[in-house]
Protein backbone atom coordinates (compact mmCIF):
# COMPACT_ATOMS: atom_id res chain seq x y z
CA UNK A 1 -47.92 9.92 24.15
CA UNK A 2 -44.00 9.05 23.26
CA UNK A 3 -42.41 6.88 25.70
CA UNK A 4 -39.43 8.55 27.60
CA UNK A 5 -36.20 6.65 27.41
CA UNK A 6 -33.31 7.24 29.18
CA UNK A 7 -30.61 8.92 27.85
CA UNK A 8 -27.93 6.78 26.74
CA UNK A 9 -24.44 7.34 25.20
CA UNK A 10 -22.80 5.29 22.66
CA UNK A 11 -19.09 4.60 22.85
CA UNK A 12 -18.84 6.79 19.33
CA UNK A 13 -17.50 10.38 19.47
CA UNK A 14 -19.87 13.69 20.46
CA UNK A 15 -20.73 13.94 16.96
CA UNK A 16 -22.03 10.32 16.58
CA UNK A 17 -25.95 10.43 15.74
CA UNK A 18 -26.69 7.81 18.24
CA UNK A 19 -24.87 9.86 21.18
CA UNK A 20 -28.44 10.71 22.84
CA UNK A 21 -31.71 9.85 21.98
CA UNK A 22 -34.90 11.06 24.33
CA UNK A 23 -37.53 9.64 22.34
CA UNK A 24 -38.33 6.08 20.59
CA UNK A 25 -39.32 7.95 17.73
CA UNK A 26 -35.62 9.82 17.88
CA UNK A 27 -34.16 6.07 17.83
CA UNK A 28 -35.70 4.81 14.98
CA UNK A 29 -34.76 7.75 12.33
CA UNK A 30 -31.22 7.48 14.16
CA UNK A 31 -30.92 3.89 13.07
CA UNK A 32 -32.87 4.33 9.80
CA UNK A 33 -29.69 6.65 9.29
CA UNK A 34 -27.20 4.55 9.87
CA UNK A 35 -28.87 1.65 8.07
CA UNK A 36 -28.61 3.65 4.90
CA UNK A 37 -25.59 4.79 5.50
CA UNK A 38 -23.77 1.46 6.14
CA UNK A 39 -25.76 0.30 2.99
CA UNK A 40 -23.94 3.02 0.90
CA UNK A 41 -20.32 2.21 2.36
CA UNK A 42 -20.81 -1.70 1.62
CA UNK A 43 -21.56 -1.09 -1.76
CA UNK A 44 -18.62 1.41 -2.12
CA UNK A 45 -16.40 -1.51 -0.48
CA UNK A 46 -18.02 -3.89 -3.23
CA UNK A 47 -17.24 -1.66 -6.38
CA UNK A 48 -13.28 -0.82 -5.00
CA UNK A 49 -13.17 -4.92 -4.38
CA UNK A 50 -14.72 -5.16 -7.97
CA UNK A 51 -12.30 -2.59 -9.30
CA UNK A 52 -9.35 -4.28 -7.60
CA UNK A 53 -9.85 -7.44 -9.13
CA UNK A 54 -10.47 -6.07 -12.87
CA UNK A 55 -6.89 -4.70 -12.42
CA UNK A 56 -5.44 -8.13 -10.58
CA UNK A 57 -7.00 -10.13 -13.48
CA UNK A 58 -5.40 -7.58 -16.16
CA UNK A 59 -1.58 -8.14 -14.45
CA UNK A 60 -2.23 -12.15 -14.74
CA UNK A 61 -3.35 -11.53 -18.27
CA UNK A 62 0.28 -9.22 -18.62
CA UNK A 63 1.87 -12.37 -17.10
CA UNK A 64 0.22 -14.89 -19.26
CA UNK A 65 1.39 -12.11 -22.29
CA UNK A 66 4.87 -12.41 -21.62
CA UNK A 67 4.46 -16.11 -20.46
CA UNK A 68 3.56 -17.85 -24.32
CA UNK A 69 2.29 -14.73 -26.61
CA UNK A 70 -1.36 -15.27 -25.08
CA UNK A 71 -4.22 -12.70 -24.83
CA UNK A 72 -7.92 -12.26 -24.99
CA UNK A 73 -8.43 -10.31 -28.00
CA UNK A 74 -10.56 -7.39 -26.26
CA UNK A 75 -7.46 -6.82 -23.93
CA UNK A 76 -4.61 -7.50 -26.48
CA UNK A 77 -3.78 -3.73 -27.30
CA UNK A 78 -4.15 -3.01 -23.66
CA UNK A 79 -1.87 -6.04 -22.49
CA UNK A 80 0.62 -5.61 -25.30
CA UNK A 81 0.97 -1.86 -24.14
CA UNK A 82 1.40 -2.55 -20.74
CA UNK A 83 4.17 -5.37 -21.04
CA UNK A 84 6.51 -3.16 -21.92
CA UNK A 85 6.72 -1.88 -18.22
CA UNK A 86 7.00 -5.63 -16.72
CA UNK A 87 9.55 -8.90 -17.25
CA UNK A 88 9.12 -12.14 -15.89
CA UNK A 89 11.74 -13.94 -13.65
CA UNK A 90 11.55 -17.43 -12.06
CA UNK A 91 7.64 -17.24 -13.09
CA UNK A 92 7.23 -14.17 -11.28
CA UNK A 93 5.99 -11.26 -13.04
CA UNK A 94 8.11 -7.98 -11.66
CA UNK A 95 7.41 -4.30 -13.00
CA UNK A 96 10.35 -2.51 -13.92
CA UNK A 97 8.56 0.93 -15.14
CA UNK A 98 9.87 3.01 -18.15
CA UNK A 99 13.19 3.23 -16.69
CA UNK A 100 14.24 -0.59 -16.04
CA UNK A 101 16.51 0.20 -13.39
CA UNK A 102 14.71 -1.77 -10.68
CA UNK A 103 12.10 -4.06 -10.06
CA UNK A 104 8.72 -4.75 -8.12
CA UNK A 105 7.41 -8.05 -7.48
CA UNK A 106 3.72 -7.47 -8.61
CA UNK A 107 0.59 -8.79 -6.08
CA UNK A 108 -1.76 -10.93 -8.15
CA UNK A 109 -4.49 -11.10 -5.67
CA UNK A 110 -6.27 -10.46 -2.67
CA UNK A 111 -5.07 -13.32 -0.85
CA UNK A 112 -0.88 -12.32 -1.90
CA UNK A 113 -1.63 -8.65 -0.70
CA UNK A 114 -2.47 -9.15 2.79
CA UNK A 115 0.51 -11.23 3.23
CA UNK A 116 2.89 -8.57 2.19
CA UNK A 117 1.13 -5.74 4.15
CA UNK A 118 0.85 -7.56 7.60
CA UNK A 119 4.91 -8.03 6.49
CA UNK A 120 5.84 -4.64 5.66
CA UNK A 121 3.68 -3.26 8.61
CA UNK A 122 5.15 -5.32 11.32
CA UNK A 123 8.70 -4.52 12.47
CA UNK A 124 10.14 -8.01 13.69
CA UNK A 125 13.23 -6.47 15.46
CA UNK A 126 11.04 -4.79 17.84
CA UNK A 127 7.56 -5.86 17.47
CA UNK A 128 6.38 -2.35 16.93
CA UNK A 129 3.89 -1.64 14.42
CA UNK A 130 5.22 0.51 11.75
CA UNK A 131 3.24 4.49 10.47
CA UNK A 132 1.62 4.67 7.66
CA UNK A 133 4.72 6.55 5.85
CA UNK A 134 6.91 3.55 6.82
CA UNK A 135 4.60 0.52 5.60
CA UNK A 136 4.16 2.50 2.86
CA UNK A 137 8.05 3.10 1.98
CA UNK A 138 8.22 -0.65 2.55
CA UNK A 139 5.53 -1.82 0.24
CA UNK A 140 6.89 0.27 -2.75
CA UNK A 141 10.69 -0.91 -2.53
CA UNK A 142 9.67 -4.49 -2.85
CA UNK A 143 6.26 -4.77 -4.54
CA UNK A 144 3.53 -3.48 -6.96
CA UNK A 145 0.32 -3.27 -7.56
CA UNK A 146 -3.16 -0.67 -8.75
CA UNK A 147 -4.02 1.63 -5.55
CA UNK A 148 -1.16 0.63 -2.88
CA UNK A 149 -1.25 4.04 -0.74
CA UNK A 150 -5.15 3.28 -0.26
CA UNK A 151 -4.74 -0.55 0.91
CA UNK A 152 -1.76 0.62 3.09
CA UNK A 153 -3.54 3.61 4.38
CA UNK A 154 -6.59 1.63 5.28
CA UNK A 155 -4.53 -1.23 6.79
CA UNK A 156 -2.51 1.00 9.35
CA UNK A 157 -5.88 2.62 9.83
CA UNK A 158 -7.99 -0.61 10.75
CA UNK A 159 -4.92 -2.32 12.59
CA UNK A 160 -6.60 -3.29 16.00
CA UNK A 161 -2.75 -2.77 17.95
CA UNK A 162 -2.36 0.88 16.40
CA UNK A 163 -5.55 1.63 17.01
CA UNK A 164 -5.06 0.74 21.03
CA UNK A 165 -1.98 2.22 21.74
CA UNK A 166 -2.43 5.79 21.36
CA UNK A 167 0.41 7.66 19.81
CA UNK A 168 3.03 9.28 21.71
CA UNK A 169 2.98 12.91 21.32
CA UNK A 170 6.22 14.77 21.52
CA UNK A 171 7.81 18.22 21.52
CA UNK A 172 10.19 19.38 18.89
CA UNK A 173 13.07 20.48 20.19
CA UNK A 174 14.34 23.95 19.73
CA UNK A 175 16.71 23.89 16.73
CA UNK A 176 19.74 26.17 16.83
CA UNK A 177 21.02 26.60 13.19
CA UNK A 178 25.31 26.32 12.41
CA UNK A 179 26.64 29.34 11.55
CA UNK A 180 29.10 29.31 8.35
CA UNK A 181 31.34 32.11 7.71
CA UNK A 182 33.27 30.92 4.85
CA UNK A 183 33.93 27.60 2.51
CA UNK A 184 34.93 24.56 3.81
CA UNK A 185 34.58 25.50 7.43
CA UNK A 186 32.03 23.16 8.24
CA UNK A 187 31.12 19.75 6.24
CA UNK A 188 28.13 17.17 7.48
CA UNK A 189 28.01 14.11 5.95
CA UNK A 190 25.16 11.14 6.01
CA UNK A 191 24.93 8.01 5.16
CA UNK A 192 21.63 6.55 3.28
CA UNK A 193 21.05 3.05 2.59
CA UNK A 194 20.16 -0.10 2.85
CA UNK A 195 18.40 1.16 -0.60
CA UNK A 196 17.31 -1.85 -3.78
CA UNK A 197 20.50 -2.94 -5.18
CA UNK A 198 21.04 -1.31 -8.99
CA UNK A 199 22.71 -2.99 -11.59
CA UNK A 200 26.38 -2.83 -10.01
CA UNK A 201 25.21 -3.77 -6.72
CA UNK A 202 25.08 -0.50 -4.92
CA UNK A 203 22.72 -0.08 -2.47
CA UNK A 204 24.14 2.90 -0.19
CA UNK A 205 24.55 6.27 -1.08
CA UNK A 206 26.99 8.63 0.98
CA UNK A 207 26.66 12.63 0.88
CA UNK A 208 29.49 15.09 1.61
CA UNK A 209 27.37 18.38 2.26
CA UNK A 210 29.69 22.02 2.12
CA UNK A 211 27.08 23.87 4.77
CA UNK A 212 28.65 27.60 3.54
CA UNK A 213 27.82 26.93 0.02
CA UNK A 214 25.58 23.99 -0.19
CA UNK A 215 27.60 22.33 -2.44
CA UNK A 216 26.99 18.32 -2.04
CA UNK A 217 28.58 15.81 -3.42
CA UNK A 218 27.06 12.04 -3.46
CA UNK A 219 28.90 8.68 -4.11
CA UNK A 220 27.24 5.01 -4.47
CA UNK A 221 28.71 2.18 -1.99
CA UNK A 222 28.01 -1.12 -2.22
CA UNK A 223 28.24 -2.08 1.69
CA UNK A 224 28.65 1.15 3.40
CA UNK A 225 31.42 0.22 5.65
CA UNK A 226 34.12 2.45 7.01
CA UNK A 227 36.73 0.80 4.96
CA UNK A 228 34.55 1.46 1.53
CA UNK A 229 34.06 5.34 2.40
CA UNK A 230 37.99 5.71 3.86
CA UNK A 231 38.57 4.94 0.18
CA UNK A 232 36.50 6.90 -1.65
CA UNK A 233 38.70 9.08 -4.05
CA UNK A 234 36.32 12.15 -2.95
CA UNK A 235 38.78 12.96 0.54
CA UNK A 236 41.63 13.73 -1.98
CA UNK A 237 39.43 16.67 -3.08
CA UNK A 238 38.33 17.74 0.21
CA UNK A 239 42.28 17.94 1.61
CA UNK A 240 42.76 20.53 -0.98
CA UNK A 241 40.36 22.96 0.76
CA UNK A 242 41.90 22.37 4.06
């Protein structure tokens, strides 16, 4: 005969196969479950860590490239191809991409990516922990490296402060759309920015948006005060429609 134990709950969800168990005999095939199945998800871990530092080890071998000329010679047509994409500044190797116009600071390891995730996660104005769209917006402005939406997503995921406070769950609010009936009747205008600096320093971007006709016009700032848009030569324009 089977001993009887008592039912028991796990602090898992209702789908969890350890929720109930009525039988010792139950137990054990529950646990030989998860056994395996935690088996197969440490493994996976080991091959992504693997993975990840074939790719770290192929950016320092970029860096040493660009550094003095030096390669292995089963990665040289690999490393050669790739450099084009990255420069080195103050000994730092940056990725600029095809079009040059900004640059990345690249991670060369495990131990420089946690760093910059716990950085670009954490909000230090308000403490608050930042969503995975925002870490993620973070991480990409400043830095580079193989696989960043994974890392960030499983970083906001596994954040233990995130994870306790529940988020807050809000209503839309009813929107009630402008209504246009001719040109120049109604203009909105936003202000984006603080965005990586280009080549001539800008690093705002104000819109001028015509709502009848959807006509937009966009300018570059550099500091996005009221004194820099007052003399923007696009109000000359806009008087004329007046």
């Amino acid at each position: 005969m089977r001993s009887r134990l008592f039912r028991k709950r796990t602090c898992a969800n209702d789908n969890s196969v350890l929720r109930r168990f009525t039988t010792l005999h139950d137990l054990f095939h529950a646990c030989t479950y998860l056994y395996r199945e935690t088996f197969i998800h440490s493994q996976q871990k080991k091959m992504e860590f693997s993975g990840r530092n074939e790719k770290f080890a192929l950016y320092n071998a970029v860096k040493q490239y660009l550094v003095d000329g030096l390669v292995d010679a089963a990665l040289k047509k690999k490393v050669s191809r790739m450099a084009a994409n990255f420069v080195i500044r103050e000994s730092k190797l940056f990725y600029t991409g095809p079009s040059a116009q900004f640059m990345r600071l690249v991670v060369l390891s495990d131990e420089q990516r946690r760093p910059v995730l716990e950085e670009c996660h954490n909000n230090p104005g308000t403490e608050n922990h930042g969503g995975m769209r925002a870490t993620m917006d973070r991480v990409v402005v400043g830095y580079y490296w193989d696989n960043i939406k994974a890392d960030v997503a499983d970083w906001v995921k596994t954040c233990h402060r995130c994870q306790k406070n529940d988020p807050i769950k809000t209503v839309s609010p009813v929107l009630h759309p402008i209504k246009v009936k001719e040109p120049w009747e109604v203009v909105g205008m936003d202000l984006i920015g603080p965005l990586k600096k280009n080549i001539k320093d800008h690093q705002y971007v104000i819109t001028v948006t015509e709502l009848f006709t959807k006509w937009v016009i966009a300018e570059p700032l550099k500091y996005g005060s009221s004194t820099e848009v007052k003399a923007l030569h696009i109000w000359n324009g806009l008087e004329n429609h007046n």
